[in-house]
N, C-alpha and C. Protein backbone atom coordinates (compact mmCIF):
# COMPACT_ATOMS: atom_id res chain seq x y z
N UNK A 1 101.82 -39.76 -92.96
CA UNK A 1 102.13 -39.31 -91.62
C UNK A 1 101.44 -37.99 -91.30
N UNK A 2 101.22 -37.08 -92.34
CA UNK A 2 100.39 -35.74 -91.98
C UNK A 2 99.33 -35.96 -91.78
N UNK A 3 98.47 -37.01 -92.76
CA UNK A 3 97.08 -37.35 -91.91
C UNK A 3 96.70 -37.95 -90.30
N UNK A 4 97.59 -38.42 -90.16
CA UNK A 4 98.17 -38.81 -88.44
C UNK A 4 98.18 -38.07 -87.16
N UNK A 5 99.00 -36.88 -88.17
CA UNK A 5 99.35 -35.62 -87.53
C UNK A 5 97.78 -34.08 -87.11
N UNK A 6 97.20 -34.76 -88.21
CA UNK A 6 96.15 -33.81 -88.10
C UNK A 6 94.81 -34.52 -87.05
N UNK A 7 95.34 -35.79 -86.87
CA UNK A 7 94.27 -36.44 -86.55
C UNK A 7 94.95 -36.06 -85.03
N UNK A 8 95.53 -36.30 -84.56
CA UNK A 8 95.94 -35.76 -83.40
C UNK A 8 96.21 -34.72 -82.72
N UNK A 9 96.09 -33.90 -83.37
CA UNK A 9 95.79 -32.31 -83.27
C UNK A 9 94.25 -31.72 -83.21
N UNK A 10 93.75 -32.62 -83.71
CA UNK A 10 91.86 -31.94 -84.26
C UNK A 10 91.53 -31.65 -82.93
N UNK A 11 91.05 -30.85 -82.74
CA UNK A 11 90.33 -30.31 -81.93
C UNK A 11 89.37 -31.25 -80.89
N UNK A 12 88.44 -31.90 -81.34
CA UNK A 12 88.27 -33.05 -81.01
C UNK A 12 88.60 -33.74 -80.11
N UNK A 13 90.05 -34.02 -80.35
CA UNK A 13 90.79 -35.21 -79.99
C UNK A 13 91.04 -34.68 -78.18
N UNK A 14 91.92 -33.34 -78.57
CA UNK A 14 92.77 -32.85 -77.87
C UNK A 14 91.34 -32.28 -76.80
N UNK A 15 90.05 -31.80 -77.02
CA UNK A 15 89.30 -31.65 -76.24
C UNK A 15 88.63 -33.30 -75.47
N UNK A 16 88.46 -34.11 -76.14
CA UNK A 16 88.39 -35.39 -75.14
C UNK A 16 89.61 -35.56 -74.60
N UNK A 17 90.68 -35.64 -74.40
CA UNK A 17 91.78 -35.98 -73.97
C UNK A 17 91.31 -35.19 -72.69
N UNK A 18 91.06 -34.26 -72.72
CA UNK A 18 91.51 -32.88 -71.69
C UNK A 18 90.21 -33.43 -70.89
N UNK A 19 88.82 -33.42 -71.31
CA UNK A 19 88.06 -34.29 -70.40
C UNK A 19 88.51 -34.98 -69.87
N UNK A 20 89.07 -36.21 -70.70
CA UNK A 20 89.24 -37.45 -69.47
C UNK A 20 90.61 -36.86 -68.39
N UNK A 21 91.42 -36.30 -68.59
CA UNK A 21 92.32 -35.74 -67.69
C UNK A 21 91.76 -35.00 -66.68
N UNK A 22 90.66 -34.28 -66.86
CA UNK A 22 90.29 -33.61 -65.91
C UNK A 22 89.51 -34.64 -65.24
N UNK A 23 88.48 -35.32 -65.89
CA UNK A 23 87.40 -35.99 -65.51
C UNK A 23 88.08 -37.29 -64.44
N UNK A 24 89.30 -37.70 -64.78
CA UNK A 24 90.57 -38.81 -64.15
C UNK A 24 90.64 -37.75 -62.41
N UNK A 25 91.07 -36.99 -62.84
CA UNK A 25 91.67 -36.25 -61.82
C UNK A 25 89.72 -35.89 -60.63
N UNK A 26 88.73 -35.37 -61.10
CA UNK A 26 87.43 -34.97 -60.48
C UNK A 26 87.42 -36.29 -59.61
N UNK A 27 87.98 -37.37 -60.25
CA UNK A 27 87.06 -38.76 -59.48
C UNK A 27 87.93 -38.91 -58.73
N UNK A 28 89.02 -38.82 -58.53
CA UNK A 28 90.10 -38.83 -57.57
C UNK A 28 89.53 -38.03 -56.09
N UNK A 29 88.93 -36.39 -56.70
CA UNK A 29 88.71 -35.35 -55.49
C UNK A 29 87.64 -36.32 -54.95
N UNK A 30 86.82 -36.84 -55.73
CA UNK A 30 85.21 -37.11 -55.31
C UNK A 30 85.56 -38.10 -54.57
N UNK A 31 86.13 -39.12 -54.79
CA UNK A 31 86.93 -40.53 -54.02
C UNK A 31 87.58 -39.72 -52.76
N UNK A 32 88.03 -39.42 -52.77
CA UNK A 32 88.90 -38.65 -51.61
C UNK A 32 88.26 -38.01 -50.60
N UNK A 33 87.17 -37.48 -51.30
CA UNK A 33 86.03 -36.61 -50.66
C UNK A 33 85.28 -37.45 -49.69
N UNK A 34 84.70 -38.28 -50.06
CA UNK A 34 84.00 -39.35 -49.70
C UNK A 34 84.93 -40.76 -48.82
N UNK A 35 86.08 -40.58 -49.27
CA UNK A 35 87.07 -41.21 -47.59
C UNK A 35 87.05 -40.31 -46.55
N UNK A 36 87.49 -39.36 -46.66
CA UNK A 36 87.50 -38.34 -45.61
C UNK A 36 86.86 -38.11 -44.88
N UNK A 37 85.71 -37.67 -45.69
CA UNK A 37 84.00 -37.03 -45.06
C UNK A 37 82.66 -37.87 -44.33
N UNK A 38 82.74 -38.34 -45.44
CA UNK A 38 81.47 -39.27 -45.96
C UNK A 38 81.48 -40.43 -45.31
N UNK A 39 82.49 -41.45 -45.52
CA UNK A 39 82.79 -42.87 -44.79
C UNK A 39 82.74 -42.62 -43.29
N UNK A 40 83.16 -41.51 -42.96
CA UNK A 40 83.85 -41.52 -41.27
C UNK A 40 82.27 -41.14 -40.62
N UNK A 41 81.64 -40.25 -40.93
CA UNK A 41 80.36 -40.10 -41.02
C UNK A 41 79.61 -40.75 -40.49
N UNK A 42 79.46 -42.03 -41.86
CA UNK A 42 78.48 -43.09 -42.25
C UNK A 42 78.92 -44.09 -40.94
N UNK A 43 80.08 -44.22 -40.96
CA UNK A 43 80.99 -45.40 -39.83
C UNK A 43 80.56 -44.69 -38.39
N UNK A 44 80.39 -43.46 -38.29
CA UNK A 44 79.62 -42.64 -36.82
C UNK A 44 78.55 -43.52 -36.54
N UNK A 45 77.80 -43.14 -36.96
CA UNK A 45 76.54 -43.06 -37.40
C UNK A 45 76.02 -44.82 -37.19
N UNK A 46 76.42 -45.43 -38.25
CA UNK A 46 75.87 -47.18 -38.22
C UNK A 46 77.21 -48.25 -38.41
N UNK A 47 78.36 -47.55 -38.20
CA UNK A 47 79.58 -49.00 -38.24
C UNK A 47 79.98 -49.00 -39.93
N UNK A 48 81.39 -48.73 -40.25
CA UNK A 48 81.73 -48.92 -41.56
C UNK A 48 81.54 -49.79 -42.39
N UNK A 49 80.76 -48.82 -43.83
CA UNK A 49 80.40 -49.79 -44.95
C UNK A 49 81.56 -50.63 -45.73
N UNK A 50 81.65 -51.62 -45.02
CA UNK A 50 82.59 -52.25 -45.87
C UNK A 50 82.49 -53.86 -45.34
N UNK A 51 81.85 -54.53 -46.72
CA UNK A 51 81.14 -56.05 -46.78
C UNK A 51 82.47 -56.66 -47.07
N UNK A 52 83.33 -56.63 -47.73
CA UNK A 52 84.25 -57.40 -48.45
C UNK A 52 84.00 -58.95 -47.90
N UNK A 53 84.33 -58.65 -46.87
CA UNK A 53 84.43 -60.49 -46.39
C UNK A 53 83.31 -61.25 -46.34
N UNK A 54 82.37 -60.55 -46.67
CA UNK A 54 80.79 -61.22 -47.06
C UNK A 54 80.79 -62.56 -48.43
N UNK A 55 80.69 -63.54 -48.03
CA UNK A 55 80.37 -64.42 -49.00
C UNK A 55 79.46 -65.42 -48.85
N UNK A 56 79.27 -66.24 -49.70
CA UNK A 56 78.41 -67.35 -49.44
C UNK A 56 79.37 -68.60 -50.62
N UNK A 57 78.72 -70.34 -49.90
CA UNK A 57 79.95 -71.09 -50.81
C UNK A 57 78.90 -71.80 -50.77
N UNK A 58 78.64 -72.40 -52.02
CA UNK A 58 77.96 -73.48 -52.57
C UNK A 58 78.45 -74.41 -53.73
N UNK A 59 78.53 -75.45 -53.45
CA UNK A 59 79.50 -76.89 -53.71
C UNK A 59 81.19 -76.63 -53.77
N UNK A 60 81.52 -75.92 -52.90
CA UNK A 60 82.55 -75.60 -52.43
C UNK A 60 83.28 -74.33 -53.88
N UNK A 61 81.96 -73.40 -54.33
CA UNK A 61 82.63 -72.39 -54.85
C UNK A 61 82.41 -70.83 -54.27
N UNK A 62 83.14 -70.48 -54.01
CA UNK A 62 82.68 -68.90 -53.15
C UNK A 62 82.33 -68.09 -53.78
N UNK A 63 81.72 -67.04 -53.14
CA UNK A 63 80.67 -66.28 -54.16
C UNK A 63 80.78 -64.85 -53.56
N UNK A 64 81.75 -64.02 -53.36
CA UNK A 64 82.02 -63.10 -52.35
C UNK A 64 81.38 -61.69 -52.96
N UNK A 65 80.30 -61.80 -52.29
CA UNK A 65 79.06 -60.86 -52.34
C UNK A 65 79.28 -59.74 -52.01
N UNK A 66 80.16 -59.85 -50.93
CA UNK A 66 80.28 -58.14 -50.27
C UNK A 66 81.04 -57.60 -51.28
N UNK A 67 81.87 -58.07 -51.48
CA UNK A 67 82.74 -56.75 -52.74
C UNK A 67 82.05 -56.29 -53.89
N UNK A 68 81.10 -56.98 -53.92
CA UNK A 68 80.03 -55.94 -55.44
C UNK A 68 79.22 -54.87 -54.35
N UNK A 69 78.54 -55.88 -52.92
CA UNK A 69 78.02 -54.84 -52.11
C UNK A 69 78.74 -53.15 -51.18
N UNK A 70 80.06 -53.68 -51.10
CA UNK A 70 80.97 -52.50 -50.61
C UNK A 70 80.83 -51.50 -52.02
N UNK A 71 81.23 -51.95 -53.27
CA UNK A 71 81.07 -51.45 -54.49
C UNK A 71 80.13 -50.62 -54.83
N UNK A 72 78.78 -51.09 -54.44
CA UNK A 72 77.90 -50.34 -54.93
C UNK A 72 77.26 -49.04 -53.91
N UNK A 73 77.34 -49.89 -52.50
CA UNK A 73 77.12 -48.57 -51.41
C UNK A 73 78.68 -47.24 -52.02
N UNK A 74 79.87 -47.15 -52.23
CA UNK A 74 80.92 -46.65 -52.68
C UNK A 74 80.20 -45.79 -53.82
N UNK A 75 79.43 -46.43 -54.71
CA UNK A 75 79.03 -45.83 -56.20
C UNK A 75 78.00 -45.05 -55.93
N UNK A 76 77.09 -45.30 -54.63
CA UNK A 76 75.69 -44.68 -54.46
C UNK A 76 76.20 -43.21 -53.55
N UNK A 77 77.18 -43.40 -52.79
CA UNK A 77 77.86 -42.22 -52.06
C UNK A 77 78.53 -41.29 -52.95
N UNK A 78 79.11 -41.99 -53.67
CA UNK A 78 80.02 -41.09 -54.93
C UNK A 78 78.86 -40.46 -56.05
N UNK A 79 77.80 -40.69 -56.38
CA UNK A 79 76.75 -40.10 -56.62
C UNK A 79 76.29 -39.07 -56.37
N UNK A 80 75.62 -39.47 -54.93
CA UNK A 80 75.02 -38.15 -54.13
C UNK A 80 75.89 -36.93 -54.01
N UNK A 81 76.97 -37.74 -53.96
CA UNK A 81 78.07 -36.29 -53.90
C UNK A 81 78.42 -35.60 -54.71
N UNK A 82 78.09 -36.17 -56.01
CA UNK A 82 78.78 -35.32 -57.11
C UNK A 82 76.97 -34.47 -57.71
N UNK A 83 75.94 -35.36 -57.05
CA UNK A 83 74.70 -34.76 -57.35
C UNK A 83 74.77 -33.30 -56.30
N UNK A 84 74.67 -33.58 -55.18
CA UNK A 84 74.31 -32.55 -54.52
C UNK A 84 75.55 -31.54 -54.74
N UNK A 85 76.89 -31.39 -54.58
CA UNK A 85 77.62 -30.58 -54.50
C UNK A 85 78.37 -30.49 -55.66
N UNK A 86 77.88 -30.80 -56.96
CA UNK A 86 78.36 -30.39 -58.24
C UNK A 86 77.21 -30.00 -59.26
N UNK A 87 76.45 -31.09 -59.33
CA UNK A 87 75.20 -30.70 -60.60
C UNK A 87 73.98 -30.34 -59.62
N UNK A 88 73.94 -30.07 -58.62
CA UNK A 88 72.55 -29.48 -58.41
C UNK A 88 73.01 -27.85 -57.95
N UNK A 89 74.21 -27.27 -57.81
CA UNK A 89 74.41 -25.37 -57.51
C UNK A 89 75.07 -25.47 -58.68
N UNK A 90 75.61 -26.20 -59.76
CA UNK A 90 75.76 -25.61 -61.55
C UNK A 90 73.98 -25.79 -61.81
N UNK A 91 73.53 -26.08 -61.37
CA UNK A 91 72.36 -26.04 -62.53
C UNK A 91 71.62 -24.82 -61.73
N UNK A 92 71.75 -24.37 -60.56
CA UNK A 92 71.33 -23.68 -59.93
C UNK A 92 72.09 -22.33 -60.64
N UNK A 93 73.11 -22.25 -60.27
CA UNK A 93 73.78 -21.36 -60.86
C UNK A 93 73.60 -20.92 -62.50
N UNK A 94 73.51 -22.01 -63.44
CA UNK A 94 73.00 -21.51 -64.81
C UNK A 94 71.93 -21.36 -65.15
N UNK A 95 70.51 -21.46 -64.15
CA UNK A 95 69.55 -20.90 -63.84
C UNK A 95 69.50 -19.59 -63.98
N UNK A 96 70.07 -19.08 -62.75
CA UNK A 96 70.85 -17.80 -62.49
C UNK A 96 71.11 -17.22 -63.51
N UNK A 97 72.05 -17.30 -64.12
CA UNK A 97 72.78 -16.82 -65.15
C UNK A 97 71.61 -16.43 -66.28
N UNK A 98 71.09 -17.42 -66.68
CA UNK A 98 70.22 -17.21 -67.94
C UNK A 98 68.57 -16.73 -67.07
N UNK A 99 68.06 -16.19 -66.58
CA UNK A 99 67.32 -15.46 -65.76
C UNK A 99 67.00 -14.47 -67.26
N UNK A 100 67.69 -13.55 -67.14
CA UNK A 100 67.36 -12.27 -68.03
C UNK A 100 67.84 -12.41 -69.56
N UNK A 101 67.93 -13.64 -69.84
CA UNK A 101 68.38 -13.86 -71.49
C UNK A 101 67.19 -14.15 -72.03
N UNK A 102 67.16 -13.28 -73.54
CA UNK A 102 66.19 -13.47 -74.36
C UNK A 102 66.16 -14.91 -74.92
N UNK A 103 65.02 -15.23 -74.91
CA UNK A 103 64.60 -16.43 -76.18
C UNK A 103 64.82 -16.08 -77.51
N UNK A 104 65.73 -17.45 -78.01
CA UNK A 104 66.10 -16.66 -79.29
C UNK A 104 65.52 -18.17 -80.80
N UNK A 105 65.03 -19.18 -80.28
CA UNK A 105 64.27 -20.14 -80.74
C UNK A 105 62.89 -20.37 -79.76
N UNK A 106 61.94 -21.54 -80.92
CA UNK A 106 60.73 -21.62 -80.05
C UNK A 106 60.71 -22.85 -81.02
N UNK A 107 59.10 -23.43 -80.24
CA UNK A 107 59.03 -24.52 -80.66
C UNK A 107 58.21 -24.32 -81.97
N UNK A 108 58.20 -25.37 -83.16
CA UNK A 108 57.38 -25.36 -84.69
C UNK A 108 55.64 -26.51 -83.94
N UNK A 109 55.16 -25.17 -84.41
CA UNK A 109 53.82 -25.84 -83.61
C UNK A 109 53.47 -27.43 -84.49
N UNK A 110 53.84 -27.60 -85.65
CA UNK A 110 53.68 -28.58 -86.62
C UNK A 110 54.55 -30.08 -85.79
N UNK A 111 55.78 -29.58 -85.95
CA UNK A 111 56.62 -30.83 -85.56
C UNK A 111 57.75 -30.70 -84.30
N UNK A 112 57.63 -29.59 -83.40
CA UNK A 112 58.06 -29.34 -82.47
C UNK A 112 59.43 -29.73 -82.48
N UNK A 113 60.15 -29.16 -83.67
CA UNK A 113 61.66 -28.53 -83.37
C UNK A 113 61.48 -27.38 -83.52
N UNK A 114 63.00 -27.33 -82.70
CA UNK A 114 63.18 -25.48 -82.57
C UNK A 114 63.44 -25.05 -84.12
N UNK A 115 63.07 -23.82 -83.87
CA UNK A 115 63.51 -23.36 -84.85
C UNK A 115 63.53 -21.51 -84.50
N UNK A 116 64.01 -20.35 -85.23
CA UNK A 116 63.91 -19.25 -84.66
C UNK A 116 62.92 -18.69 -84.37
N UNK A 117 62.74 -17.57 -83.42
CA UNK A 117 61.89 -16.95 -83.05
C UNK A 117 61.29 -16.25 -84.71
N UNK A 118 62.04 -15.38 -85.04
CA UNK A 118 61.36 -14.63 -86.31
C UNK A 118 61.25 -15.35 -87.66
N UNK A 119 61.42 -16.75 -87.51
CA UNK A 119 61.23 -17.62 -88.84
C UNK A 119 59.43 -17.27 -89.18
N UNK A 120 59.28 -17.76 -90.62
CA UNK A 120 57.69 -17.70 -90.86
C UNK A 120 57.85 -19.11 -91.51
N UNK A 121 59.17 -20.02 -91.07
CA UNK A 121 58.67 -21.67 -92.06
C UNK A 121 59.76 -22.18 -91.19
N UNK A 122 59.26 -23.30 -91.17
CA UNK A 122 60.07 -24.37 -90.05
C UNK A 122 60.63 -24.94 -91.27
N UNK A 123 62.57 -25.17 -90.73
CA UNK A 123 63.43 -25.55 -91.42
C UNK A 123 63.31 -27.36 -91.27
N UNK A 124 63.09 -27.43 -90.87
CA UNK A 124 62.72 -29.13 -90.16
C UNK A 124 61.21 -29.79 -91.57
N UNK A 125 60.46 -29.59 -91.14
CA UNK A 125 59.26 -30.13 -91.51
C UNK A 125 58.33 -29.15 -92.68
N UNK A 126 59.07 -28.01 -92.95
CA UNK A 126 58.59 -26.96 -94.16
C UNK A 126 57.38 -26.09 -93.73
N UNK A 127 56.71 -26.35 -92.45
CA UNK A 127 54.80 -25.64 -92.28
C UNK A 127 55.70 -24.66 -92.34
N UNK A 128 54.41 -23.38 -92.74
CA UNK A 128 54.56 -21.85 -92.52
C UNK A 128 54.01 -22.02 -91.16
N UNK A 129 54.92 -20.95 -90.40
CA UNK A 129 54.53 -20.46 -89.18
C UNK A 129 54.59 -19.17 -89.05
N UNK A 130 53.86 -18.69 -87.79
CA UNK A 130 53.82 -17.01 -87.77
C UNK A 130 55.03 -16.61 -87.08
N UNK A 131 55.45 -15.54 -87.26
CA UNK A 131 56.40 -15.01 -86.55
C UNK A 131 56.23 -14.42 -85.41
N UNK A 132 57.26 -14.41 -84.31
CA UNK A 132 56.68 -14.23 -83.03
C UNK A 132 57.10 -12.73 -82.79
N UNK A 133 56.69 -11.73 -82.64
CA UNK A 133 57.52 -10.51 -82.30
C UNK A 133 57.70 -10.65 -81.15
N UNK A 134 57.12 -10.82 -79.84
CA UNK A 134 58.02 -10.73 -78.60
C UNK A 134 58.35 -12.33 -78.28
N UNK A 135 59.43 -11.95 -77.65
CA UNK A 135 60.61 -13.40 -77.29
C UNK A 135 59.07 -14.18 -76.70
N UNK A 136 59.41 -15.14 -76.16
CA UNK A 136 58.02 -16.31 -75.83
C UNK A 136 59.48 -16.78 -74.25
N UNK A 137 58.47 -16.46 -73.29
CA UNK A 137 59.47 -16.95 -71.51
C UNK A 137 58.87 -18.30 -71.43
């Protein structure tokens, strides 16, 4: 039972958990976001995306097309949104951030892993390399 116990405690665990809780809860805002905003918008604009009742029947089996198509216009909106107003001002932003931070690895001219700036032998592939005295931008 203590191995049980540790397994559910590890660090690990309890840090994926907390992802998907948060990550459960993000898709909720982003879903929400995109009823609100986005749909009413799109429905301005060219008439609401929503196929559902789209099908086609051949030898009397139906084949209801629009609900993968409502689905995927839904997945392509929920995209853009989490592209433009989540990962494109964080990446902007940790741009930012790391601006004035030193280089503290470079590449092994031999086999191009990193390895440190002041190494004279790549831990990877063994070449001697020179050491770099100033950081490399």
């Amino acid at each position: 039972m203590s191995g049980f116990k540790k397994f559910l405690i590890r660090g690990n665990l309890v840090e994926l958990a907390v992802a998907f809780v948060v990550g459960a809860a993000f898709a909720g805002l982003v879903k929400d976001f995109a009823n609100s905003f986005i749909t009413p918008l799109i429905a301005l604009i060219g008439g609401k995306p929503d196929y559902t009742g789209l099908a086609v029947t051949i030898e009397g089996t139906k084949f209801p097309y629009g609900v993968f198509l409502t689905s995927a216009i839904a997945f392509f909106i929920t995209a853009a949104i989490v592209y433009f107003l989540v990962v494109l001002p964080t990446t902007k932003l940790i741009e930012r951030m790391d601006r004035g931070k030193e280089a503290t690895e470079r590449d092994c001219p031999e086999c191009l892993s990193e390895i440190p700036i002041k190494a004279t032998r790549c831990r990877h592939c063994t070449a001697e390399v020179s050491p770099v005295t100033e950081p490399a931008h």
